[in-house]
N, C-alpha and C. Protein backbone atom coordinates (compact mmCIF):
# COMPACT_ATOMS: atom_id res chain seq x y z
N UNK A 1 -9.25 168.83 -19.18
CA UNK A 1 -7.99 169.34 -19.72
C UNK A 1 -8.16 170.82 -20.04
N UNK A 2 -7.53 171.84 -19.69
CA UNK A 2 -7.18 172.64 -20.08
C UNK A 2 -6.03 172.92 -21.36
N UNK A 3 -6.67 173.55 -22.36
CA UNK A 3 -5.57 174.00 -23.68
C UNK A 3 -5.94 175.50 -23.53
N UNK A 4 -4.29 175.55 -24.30
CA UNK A 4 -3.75 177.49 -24.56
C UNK A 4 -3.28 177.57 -25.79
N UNK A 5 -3.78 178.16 -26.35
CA UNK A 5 -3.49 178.19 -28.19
C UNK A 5 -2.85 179.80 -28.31
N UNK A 6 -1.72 179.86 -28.52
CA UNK A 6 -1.09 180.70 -28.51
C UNK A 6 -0.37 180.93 -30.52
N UNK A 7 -0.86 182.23 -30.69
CA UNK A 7 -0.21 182.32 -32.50
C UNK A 7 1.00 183.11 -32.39
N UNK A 8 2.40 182.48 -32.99
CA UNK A 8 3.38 183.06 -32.91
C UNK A 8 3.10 184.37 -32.72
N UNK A 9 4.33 185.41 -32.83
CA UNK A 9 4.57 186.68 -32.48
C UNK A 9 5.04 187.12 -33.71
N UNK A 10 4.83 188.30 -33.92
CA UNK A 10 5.46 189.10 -35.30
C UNK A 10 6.67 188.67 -35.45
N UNK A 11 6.96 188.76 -36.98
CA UNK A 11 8.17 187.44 -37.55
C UNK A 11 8.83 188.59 -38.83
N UNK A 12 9.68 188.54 -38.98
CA UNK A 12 9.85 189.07 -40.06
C UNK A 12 9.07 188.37 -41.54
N UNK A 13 9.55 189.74 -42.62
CA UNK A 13 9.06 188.89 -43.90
C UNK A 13 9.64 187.92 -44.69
N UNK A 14 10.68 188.60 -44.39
CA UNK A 14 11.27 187.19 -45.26
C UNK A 14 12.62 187.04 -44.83
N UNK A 15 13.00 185.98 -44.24
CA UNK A 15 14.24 184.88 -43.64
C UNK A 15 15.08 185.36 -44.74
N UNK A 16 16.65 185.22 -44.21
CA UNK A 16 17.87 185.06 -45.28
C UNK A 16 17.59 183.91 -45.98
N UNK A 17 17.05 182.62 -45.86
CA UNK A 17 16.78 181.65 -46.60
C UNK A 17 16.03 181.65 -47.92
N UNK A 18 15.35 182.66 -47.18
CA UNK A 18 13.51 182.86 -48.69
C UNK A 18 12.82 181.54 -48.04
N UNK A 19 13.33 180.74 -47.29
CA UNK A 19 12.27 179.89 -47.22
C UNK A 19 11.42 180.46 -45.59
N UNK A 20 9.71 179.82 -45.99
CA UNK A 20 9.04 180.99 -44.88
C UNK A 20 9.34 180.07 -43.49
N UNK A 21 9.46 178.64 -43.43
CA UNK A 21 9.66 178.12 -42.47
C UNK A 21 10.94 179.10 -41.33
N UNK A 22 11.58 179.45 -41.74
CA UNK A 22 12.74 179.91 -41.49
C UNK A 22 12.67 181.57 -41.04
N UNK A 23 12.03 182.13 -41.43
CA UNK A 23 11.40 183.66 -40.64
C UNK A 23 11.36 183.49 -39.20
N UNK A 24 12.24 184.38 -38.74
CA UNK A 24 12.40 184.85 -37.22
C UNK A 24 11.30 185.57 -36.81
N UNK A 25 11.61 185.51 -35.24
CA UNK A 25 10.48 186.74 -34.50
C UNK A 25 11.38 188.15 -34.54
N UNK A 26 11.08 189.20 -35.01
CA UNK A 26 11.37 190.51 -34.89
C UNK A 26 11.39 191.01 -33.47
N UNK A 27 12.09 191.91 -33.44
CA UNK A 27 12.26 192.84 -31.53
C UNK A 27 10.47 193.07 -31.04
N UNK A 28 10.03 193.71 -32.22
CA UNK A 28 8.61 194.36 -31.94
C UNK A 28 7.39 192.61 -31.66
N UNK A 29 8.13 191.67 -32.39
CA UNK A 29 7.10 190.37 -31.89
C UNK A 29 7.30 190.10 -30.60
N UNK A 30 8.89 189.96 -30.04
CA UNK A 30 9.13 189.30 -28.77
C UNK A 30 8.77 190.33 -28.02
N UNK A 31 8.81 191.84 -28.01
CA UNK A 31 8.05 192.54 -26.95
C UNK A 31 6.80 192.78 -26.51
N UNK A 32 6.20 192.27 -27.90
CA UNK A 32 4.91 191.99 -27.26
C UNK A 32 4.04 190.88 -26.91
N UNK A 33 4.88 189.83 -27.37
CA UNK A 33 5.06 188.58 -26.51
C UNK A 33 5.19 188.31 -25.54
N UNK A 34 6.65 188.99 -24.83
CA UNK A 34 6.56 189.08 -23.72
C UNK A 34 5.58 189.96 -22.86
N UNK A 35 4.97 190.52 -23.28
CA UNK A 35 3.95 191.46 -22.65
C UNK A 35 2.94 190.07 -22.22
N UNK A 36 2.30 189.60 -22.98
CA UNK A 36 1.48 188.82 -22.93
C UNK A 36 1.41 187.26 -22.00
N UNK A 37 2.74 187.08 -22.25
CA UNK A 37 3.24 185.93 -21.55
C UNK A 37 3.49 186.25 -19.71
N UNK A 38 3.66 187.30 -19.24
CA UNK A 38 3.93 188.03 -18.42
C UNK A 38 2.75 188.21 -17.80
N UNK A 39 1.73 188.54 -18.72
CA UNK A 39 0.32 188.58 -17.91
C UNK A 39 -0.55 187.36 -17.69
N UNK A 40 -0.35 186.00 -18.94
CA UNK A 40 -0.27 184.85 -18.32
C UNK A 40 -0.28 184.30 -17.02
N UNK A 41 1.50 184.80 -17.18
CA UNK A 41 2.14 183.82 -15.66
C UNK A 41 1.84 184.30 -14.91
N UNK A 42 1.04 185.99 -14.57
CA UNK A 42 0.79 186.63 -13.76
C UNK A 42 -0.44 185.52 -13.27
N UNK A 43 -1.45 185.15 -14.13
CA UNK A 43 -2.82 184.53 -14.05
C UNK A 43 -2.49 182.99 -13.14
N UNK A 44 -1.36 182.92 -13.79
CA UNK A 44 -0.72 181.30 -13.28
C UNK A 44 -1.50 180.37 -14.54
N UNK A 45 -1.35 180.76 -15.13
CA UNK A 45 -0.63 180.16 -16.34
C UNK A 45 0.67 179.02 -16.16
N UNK A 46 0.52 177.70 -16.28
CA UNK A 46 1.94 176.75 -16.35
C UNK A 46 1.39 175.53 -16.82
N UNK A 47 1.66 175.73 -18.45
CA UNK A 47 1.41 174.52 -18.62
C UNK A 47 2.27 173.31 -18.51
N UNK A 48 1.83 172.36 -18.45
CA UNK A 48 2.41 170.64 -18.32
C UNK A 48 3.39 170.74 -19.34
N UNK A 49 2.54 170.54 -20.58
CA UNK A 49 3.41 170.42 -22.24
C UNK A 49 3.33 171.44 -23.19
N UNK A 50 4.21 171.71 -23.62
CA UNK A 50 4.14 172.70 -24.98
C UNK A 50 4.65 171.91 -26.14
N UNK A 51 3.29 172.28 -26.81
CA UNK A 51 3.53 171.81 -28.47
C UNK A 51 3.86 172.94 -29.57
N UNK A 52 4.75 172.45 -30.29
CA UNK A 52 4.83 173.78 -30.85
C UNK A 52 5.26 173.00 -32.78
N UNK A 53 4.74 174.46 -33.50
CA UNK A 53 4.85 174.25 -34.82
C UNK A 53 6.67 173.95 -34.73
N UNK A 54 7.51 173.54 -35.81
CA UNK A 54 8.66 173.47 -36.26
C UNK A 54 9.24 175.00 -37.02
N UNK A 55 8.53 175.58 -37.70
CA UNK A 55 8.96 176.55 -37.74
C UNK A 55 9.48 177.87 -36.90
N UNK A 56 10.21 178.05 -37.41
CA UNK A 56 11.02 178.97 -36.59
C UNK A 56 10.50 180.01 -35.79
N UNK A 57 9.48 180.84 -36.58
CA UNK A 57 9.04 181.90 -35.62
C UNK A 57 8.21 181.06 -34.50
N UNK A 58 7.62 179.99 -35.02
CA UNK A 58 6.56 179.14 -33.55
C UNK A 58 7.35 178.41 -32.67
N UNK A 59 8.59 178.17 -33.19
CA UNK A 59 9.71 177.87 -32.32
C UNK A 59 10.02 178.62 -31.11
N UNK A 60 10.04 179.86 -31.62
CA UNK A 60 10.58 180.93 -31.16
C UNK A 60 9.63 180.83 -29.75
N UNK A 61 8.90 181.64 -30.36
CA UNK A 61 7.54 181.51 -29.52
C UNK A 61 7.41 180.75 -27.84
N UNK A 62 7.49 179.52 -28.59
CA UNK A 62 7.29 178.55 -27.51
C UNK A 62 8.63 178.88 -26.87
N UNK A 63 9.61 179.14 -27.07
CA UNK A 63 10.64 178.82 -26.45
C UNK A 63 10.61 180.45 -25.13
N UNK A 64 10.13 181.14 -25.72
CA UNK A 64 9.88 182.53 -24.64
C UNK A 64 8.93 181.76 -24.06
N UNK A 65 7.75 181.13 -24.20
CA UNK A 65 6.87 180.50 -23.62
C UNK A 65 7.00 179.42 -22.39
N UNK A 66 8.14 178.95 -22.84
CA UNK A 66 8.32 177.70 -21.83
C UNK A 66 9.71 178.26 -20.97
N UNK A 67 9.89 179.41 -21.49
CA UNK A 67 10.95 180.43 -20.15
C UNK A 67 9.63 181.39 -18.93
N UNK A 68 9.00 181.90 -19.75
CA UNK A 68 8.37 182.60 -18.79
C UNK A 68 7.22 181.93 -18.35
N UNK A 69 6.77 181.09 -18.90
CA UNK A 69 5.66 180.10 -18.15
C UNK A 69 6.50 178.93 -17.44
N UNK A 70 7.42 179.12 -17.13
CA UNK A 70 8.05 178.25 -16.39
C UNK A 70 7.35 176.90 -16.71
N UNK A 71 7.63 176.17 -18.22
CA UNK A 71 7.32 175.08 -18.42
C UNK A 71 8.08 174.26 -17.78
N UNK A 72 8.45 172.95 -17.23
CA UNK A 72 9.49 171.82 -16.98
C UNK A 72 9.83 170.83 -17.84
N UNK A 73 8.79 170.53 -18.98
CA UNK A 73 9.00 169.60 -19.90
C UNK A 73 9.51 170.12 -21.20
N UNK A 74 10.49 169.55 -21.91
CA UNK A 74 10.99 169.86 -22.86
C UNK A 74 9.84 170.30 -23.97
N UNK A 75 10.13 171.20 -25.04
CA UNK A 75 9.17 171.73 -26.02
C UNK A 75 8.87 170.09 -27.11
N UNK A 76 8.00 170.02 -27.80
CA UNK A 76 7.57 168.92 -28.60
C UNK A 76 7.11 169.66 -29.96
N UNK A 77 7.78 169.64 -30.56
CA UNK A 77 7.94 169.87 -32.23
C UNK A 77 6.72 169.31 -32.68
N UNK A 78 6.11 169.78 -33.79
CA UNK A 78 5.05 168.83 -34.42
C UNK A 78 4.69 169.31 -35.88
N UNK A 79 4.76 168.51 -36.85
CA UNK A 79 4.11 168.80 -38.09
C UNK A 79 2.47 169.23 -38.26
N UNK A 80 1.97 168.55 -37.32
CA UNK A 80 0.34 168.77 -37.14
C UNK A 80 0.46 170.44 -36.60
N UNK A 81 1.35 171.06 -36.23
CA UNK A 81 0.80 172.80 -35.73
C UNK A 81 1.07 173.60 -36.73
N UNK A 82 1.81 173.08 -37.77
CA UNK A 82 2.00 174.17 -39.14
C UNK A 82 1.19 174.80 -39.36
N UNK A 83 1.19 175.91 -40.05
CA UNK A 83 0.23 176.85 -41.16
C UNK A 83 -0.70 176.38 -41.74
N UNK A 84 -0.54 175.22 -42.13
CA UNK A 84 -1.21 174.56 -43.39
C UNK A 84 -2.01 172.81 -43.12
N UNK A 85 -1.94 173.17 -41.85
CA UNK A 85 -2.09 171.66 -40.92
C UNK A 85 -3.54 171.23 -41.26
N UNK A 86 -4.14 169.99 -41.03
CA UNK A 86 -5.85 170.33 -40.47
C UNK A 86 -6.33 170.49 -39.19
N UNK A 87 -7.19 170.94 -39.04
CA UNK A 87 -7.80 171.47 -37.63
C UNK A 87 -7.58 169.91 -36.92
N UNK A 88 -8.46 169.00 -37.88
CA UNK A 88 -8.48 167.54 -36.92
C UNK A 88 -7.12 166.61 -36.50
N UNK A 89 -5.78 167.16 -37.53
CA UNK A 89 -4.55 166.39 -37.17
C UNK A 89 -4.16 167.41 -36.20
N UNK A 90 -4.35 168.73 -36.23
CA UNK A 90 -3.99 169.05 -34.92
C UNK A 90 -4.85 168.57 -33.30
N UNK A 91 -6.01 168.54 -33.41
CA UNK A 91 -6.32 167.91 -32.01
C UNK A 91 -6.03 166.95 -32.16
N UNK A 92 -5.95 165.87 -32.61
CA UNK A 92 -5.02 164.44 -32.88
C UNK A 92 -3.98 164.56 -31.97
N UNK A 93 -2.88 165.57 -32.07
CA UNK A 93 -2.12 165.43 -31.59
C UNK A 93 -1.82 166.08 -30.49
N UNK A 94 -2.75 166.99 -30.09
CA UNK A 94 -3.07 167.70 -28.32
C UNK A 94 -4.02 166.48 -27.83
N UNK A 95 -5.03 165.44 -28.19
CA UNK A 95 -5.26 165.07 -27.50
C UNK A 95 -4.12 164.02 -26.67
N UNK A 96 -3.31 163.71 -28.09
CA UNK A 96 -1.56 162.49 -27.28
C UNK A 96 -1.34 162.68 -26.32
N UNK A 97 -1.96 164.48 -25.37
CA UNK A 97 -1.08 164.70 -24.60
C UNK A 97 -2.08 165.04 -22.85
N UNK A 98 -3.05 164.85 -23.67
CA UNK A 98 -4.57 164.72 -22.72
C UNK A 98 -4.57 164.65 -21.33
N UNK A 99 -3.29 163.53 -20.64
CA UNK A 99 -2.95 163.64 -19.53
C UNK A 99 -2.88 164.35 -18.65
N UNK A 100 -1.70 165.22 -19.55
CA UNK A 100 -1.20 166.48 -18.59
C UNK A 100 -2.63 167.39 -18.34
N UNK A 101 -2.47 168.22 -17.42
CA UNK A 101 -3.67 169.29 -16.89
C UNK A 101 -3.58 170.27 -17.85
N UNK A 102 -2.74 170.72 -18.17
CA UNK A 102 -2.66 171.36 -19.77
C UNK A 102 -1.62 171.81 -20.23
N UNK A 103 -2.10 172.22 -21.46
CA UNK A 103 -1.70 172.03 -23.17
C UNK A 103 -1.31 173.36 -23.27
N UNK A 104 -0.27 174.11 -23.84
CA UNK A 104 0.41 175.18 -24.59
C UNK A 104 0.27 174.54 -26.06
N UNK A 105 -0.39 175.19 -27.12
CA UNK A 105 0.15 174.66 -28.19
C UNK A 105 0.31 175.66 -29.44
N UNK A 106 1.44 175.98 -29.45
CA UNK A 106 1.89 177.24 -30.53
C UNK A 106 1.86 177.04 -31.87
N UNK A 107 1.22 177.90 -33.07
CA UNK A 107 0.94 177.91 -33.93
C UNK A 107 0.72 179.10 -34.86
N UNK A 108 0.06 179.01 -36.10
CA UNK A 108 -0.09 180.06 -37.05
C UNK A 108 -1.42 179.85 -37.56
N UNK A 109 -1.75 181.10 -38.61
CA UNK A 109 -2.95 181.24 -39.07
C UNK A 109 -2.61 180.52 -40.27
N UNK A 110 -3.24 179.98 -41.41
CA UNK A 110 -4.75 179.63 -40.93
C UNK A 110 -4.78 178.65 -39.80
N UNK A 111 -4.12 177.73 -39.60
CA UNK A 111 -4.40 176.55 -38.84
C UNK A 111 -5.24 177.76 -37.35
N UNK A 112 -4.53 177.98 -36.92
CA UNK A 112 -4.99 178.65 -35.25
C UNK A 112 -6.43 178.96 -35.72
N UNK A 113 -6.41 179.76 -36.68
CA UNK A 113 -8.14 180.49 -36.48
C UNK A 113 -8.99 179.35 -36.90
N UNK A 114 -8.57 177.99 -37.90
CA UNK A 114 -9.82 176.89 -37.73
C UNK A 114 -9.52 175.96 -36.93
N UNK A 115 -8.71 175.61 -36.02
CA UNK A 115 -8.28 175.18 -34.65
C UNK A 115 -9.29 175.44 -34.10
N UNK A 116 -9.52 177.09 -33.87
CA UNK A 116 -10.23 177.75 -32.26
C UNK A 116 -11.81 177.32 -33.21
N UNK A 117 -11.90 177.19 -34.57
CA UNK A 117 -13.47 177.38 -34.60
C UNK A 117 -13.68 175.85 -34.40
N UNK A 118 -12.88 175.05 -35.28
CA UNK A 118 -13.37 173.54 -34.48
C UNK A 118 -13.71 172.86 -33.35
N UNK A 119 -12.71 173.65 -32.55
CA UNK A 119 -12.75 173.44 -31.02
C UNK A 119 -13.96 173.81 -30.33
N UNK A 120 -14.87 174.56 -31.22
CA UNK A 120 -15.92 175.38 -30.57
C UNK A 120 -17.54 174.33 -31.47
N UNK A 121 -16.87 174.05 -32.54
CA UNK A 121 -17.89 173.48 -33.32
C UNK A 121 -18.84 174.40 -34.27
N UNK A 122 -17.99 175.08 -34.28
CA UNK A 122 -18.89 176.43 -35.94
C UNK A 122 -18.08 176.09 -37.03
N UNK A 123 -18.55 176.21 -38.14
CA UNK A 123 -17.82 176.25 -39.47
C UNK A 123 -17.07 177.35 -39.88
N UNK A 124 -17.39 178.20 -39.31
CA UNK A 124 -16.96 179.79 -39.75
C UNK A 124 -15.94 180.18 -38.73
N UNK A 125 -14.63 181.15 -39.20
CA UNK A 125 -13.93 181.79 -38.17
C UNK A 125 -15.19 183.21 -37.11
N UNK A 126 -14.81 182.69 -35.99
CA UNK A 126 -15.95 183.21 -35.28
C UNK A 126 -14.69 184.53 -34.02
N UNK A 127 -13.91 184.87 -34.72
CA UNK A 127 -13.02 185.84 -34.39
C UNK A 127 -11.82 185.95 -34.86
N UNK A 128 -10.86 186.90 -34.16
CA UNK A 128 -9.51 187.46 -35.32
C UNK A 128 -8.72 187.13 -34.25
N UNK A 129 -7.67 186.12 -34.94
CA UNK A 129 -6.88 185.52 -34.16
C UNK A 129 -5.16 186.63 -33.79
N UNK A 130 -4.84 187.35 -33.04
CA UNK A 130 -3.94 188.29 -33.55
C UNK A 130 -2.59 187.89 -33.35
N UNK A 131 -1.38 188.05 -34.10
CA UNK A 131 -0.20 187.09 -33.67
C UNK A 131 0.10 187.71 -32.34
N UNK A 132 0.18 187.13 -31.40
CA UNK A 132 0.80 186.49 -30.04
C UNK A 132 -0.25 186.88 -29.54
N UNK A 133 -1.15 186.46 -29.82
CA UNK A 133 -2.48 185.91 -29.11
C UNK A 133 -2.52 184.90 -28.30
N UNK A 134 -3.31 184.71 -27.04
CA UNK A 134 -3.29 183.94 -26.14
C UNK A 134 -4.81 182.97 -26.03
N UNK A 135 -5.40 181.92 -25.99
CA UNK A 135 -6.71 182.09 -25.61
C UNK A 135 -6.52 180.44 -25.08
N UNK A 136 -7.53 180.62 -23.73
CA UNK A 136 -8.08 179.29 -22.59
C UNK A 136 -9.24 178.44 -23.35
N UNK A 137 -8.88 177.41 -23.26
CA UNK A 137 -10.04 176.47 -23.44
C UNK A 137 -10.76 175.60 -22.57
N UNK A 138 -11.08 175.33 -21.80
CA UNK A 138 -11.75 174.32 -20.97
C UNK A 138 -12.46 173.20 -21.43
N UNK A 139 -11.91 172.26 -21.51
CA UNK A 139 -12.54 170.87 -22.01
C UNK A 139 -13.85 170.08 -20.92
N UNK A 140 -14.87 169.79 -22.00
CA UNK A 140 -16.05 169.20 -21.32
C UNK A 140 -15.67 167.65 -21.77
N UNK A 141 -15.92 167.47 -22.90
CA UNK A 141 -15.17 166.26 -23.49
C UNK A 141 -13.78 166.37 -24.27
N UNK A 142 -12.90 165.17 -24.25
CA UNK A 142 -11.98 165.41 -25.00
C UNK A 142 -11.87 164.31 -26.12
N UNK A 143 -12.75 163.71 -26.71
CA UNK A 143 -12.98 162.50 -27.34
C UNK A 143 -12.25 163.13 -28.79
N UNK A 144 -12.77 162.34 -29.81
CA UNK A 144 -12.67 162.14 -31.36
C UNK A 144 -13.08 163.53 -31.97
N UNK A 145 -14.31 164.25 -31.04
CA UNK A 145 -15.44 165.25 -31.40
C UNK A 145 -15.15 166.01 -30.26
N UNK A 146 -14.39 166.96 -29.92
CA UNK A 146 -14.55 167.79 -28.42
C UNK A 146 -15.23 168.70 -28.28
N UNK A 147 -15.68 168.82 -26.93
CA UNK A 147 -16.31 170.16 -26.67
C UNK A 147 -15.86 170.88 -25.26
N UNK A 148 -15.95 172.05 -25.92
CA UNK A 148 -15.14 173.01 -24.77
C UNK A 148 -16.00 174.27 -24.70
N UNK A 149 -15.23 175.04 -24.14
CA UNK A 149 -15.68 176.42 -23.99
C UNK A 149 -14.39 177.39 -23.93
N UNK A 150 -14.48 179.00 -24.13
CA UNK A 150 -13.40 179.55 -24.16
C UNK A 150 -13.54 180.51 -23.18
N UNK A 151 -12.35 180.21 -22.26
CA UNK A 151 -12.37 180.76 -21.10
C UNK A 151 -12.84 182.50 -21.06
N UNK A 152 -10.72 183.16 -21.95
CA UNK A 152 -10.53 183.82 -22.20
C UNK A 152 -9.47 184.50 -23.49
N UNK A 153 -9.86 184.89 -24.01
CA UNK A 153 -8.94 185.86 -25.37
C UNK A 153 -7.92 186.54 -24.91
N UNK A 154 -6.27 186.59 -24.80
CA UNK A 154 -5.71 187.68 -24.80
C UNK A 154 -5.10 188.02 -25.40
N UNK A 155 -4.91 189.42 -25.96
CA UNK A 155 -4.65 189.65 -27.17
C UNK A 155 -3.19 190.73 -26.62
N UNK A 156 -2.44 191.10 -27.86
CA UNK A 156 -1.41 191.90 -27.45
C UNK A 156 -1.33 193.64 -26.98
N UNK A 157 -2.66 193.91 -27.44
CA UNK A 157 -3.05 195.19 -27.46
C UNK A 157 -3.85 195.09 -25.84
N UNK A 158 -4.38 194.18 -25.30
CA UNK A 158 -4.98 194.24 -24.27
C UNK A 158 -3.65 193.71 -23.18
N UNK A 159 -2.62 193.47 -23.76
CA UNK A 159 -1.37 193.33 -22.38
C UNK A 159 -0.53 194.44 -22.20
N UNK A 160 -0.63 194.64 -23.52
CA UNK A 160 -0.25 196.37 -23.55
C UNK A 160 -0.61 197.48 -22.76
N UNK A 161 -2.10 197.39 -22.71
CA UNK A 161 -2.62 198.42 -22.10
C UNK A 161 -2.49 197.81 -20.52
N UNK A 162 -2.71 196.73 -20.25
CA UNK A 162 -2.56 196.06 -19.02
C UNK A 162 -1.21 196.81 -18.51
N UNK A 163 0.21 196.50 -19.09
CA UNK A 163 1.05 196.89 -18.72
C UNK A 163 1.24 198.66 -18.36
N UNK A 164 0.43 199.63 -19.09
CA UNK A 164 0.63 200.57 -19.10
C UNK A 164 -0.16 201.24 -17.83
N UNK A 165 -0.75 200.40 -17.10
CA UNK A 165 -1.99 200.90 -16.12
C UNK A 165 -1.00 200.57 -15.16
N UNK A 166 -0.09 199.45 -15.14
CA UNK A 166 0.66 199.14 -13.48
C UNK A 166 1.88 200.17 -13.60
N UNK A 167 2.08 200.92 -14.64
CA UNK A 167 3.37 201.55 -14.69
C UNK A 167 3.63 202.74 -14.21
């Protein structure tokens, strides 16, 4: 199985609601979102399923995600991708989906940065997860206990510059 752990995109601070679930993506998140997503699909990037947090900005997210990655399957909401999730109810619920060849699964910090270290098997955050960050996983096992490897990191500052070299 291949997984893509993608951390929302810059969001504003604070929603007309006050509540944080409810914070949008800002112009400056989706452009450099789309930067990123763009160099994706360039890679061929398409995943099967996208999972995505319920909140709004990871909403968001996925939803540019499953336009420009030309997803086909409807987006899948999940309480396990929140902010505040555990690392292990989130693979819980990417493995549900194990089938497919791979996994999009949109999210926030903290969850994303002890996501990527679980997935790896360190205790410690073992890098800086940046919002609309992109990163490959390659599954060896996908059991109870997984082990993978990480393909590649892409970050928004490195699609940026990507973009500025073809221009």
């Amino acid at each position: 199985m291949t997984l893509f752990l993608l951390r929302h995109a810059i969001a504003e601070d604070r929603s007309s609601t006050g509540l944080d679930r409810d914070r949008a993506l800002t112009p400056e998140g989706i452009e450099r979102l789309t930067h990123v997503l763009r160099i994706a699909a360039s890679a061929g990037v398409r995943p099967a399923v996208i999972l995505s947090s319920p909140y709004l900005r990871a909403n968001q997210t996925a939803q540019h995600a499953h336009k420009l990655l030309k997803c086909k399957q409807p987006i899948v909401l999940t309480d396990a991708l929140t902010p505040n999730a555990s690392p292990l109810s989130a693979w819980d619920e990417i493995r549900l989906h194990e089938q497919a060849q791979s996994v999009l699964a949109v999210s926030h910090d903290p969850l994303i940065s002890s996501l990527f270290s679980y997935l790896l098997g360190v205790s410690q955050y073992v890098h800086s997860f940046k919002k609309a960050g992109l990163a490959k996983f390659e599954f060896i096992r996908t059991g109870a206990r997984p082990s993978c490897e990480v393909q590649w990191i892409l970050t928004p500052a490195l699609a940026n510059a990507s973009a500025s070299i073809r221009d």
